[in-house]
Protein backbone atom coordinates (compact mmCIF):
# COMPACT_ATOMS: atom_id res chain seq x y z
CA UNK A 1 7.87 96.12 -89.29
CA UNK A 2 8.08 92.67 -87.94
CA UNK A 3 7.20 91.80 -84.31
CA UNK A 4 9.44 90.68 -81.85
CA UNK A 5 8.95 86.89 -81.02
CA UNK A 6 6.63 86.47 -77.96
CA UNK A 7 5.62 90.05 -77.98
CA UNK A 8 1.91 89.56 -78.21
CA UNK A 9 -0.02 91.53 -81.31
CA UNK A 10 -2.53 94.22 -80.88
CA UNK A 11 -5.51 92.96 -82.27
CA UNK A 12 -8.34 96.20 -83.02
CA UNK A 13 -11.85 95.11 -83.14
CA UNK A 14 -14.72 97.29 -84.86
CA UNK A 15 -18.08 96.57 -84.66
CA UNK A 16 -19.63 97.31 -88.02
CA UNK A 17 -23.15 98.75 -88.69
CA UNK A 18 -24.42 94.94 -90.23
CA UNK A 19 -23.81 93.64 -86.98
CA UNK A 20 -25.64 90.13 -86.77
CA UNK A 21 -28.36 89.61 -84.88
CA UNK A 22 -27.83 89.01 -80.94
CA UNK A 23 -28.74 85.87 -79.66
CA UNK A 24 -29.93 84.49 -76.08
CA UNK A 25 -29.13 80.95 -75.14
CA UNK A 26 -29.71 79.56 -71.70
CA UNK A 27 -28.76 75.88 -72.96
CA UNK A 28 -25.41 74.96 -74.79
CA UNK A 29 -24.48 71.63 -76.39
CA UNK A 30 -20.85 70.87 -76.85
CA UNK A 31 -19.50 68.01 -79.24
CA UNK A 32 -16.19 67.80 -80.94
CA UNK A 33 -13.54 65.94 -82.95
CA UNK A 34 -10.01 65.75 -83.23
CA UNK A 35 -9.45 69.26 -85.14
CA UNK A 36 -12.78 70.63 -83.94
CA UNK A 37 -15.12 71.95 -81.36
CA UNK A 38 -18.82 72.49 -82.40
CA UNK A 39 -21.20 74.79 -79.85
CA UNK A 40 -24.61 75.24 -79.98
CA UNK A 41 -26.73 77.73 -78.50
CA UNK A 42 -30.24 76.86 -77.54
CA UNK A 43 -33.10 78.39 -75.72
CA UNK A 44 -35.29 75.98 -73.44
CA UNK A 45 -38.10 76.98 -71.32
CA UNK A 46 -40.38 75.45 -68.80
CA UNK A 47 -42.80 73.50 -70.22
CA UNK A 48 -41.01 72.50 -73.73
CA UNK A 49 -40.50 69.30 -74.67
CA UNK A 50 -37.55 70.33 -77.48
CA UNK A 51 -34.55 73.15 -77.00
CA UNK A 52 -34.32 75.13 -80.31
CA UNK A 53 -30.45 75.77 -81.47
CA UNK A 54 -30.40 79.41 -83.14
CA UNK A 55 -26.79 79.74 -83.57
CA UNK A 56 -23.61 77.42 -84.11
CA UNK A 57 -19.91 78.20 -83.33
CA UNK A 58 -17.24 75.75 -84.81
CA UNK A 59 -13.59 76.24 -83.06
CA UNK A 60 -10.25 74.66 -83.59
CA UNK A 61 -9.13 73.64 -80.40
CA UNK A 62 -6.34 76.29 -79.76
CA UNK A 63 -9.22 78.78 -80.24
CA UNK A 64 -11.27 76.83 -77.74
CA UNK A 65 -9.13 76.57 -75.12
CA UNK A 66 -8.48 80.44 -75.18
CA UNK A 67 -12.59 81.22 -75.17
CA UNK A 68 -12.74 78.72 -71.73
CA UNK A 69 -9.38 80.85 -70.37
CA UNK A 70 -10.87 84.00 -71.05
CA UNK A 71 -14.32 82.76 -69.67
CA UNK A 72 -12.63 81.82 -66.30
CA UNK A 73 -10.64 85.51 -66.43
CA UNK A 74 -13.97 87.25 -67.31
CA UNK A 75 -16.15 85.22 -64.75
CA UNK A 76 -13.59 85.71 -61.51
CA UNK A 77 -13.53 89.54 -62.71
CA UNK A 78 -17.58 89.04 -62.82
CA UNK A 79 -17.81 87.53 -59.34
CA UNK A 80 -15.13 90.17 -57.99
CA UNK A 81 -17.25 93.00 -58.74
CA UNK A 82 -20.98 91.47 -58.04
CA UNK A 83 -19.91 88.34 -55.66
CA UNK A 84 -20.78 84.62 -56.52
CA UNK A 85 -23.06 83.46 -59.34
CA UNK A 86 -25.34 80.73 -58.05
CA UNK A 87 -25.43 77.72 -59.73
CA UNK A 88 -29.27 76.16 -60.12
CA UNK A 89 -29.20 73.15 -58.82
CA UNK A 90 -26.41 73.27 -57.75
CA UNK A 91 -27.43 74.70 -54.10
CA UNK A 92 -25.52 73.02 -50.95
CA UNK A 93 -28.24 70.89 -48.86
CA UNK A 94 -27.33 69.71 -45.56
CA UNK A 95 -27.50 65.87 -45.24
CA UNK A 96 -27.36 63.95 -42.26
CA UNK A 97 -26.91 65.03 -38.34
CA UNK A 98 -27.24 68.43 -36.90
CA UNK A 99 -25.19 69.43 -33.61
CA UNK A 100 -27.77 71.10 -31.18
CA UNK A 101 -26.13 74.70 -32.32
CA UNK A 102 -27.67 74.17 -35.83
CA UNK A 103 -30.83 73.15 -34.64
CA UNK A 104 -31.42 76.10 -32.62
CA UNK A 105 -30.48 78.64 -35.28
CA UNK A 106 -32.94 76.36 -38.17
CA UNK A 107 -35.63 76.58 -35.58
């Protein structure tokens, strides 16, 4: 029976017994071309002078675009139910003046 146009398919996902391997990464490096995105997964840790990739994904870009939409769905469902994720690095710093109100709560 054929689908109705626009009426999404069902896809069912199984995850079989010869499962690959899971893999960390804390490190990803992005590079593409015109028909392709290429991701690789590293691990770096303190103190090491190379990050080792352990696993590739290649992507066309309609498939890459959906991964980054269902990141952002999946991460504001994330910080919903545990609050913000902090950013390393990223941390707010105060620069500049502080009005005498700010100076009495830092000290």
């Amino acid at each position: 029976m054929k689908q109705p146009q626009g009426t999404p398919q069902q896809i069912k996902v199984a995850l079989g017994d010869d499962l690959p391997d899971e893999v960390y990464s804390n490190l990803q490096i992005i590079n593409f071309s015109p028909a392709e995105f290429i991701i690789d997964f590293a691990r770096f840790s303190p103190g090491m002078t190379k990050a080792k990739v352990h696993s590739r994904v290649i992507l066309n870009p309609t498939t890459a675009k959906a991964l980054l939409n269902n990141l952002e769905n999946s991460i504001k469902k994330y910080e919903g139910q545990f609050g913000p994720i902090k950013m390393f690095g990223k941390e707010e710093k105060s620069i500049g003046f502080q009005t005498a109100t700010e100076q009495k709560l830092d000290g």
